[in-house]
Protein backbone atom coordinates (compact mmCIF):
# COMPACT_ATOMS: atom_id res chain seq x y z
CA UNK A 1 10.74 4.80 3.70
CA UNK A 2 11.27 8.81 4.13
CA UNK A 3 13.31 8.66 0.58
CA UNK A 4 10.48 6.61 -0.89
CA UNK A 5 7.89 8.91 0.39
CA UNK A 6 10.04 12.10 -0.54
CA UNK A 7 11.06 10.72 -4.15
CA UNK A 8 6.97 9.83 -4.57
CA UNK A 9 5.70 13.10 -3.06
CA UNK A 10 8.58 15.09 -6.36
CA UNK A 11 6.86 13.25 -8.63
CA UNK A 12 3.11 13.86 -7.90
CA UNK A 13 4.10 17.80 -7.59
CA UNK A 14 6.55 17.22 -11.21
CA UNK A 15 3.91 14.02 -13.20
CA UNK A 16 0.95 14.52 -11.10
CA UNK A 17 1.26 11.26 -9.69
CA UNK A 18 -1.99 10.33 -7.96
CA UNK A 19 -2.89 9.57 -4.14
CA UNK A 20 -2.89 5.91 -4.71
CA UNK A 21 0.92 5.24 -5.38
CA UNK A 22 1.45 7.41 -2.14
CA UNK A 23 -0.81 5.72 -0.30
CA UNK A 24 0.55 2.55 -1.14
CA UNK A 25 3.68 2.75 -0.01
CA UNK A 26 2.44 4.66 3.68
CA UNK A 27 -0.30 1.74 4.48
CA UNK A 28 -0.12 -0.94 1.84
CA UNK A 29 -3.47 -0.34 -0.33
CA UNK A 30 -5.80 -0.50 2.83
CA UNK A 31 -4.17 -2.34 5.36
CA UNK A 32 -4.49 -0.01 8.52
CA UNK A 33 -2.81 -0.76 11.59
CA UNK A 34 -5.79 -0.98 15.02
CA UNK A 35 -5.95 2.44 16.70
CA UNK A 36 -5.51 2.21 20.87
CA UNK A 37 -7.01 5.22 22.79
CA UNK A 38 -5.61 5.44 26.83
CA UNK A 39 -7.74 7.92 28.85
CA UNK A 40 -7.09 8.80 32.18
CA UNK A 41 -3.70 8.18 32.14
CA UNK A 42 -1.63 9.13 35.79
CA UNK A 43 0.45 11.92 35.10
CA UNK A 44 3.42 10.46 36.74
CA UNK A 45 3.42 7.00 34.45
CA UNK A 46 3.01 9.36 31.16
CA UNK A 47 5.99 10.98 32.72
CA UNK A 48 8.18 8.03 33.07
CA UNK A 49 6.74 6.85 29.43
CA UNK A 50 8.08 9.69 27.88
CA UNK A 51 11.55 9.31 29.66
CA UNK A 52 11.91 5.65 28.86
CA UNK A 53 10.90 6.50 25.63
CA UNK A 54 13.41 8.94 24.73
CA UNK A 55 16.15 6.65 26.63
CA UNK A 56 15.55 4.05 23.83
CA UNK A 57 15.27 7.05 21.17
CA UNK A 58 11.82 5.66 20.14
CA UNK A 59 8.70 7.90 20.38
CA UNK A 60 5.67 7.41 22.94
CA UNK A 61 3.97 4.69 20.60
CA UNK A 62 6.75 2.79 19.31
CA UNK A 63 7.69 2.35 23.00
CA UNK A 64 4.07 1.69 23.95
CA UNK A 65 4.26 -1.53 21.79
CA UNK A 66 7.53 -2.40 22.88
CA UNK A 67 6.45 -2.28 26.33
CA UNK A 68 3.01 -3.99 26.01
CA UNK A 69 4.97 -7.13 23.71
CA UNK A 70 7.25 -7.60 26.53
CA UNK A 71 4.43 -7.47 29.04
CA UNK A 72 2.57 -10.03 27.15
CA UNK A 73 5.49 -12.27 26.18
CA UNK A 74 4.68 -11.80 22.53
CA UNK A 75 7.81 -12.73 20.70
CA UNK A 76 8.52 -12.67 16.92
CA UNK A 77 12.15 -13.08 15.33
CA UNK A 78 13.39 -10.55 13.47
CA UNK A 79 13.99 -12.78 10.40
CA UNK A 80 10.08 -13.83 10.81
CA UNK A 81 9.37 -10.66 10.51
CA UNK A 82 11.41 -9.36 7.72
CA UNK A 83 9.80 -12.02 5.55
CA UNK A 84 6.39 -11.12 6.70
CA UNK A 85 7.05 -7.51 5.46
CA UNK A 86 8.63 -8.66 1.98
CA UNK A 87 5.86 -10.87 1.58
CA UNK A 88 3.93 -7.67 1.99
CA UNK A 89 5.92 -6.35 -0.69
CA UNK A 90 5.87 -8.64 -3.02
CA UNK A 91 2.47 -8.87 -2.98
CA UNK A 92 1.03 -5.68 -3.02
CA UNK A 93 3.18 -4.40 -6.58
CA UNK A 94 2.98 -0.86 -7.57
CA UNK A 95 0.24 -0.25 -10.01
CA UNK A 96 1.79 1.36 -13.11
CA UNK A 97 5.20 1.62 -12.74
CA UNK A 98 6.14 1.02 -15.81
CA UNK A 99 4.83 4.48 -16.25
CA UNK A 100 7.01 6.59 -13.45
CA UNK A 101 9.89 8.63 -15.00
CA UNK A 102 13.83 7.30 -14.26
CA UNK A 103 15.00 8.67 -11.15
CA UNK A 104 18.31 9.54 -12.19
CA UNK A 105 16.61 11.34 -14.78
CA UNK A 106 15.09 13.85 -12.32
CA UNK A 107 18.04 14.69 -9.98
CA UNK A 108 19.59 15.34 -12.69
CA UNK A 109 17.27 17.89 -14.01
CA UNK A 110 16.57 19.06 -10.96
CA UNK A 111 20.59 19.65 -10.66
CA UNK A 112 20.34 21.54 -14.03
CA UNK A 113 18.00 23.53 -13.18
């Protein structure tokens, strides 16, 4: 996704591409994931968090969910969800697209340049 995002971010700075192609591709036109909030949290459990965290080389949140699906048995293959995010895809198209310049066209301007 970073070389979709960075290839989308050239051309709103180079076309003037607007907000809405961006934003499509970051949270699929409107569909935000829930928000969870933990206060009070014991030092020591952050702590060990964090560590397990960086042992898996995911950050605090990604392991947060991993942790709390294991906890709650919640299981979903990965080919189950593949398909769920190509469905996702498929049906959420770009608006426009027809209208975005070749890619190949600007690397290799930008190479001329």
């Amino acid at each position: 996704m970073a070389g979709i995002l960075s290839f989308l971010l050239l051309l709103q700075q180079v076309q003037g591409l607007d907000n809405a192609c961006i934003t499509h591709y970051i949270c699929i036109q409107e569909e935000h994931m829930p928000l969870l909030q933990v206060r009070d949290m014991p030092e020591d459990l952050y702590k060990k968090l964090a560590e397990i965290a960086e042992e898996d080389n995911r950050s605090i949140a990604q392991e947060t969910i991993a942790l709390l699906k294991k906890a709650l048995g919640y299981t979903e293959s990965r080919q189950a969800r593949r398909k769920h995010i190509l469905n996702k895809i498929y049906n959420n198209p770009i608006p426009n697209i027809e209208t975005l310049p070749d890619p190949a066209t600007l690397i290799r301007e930008d190479r001329e340049r």
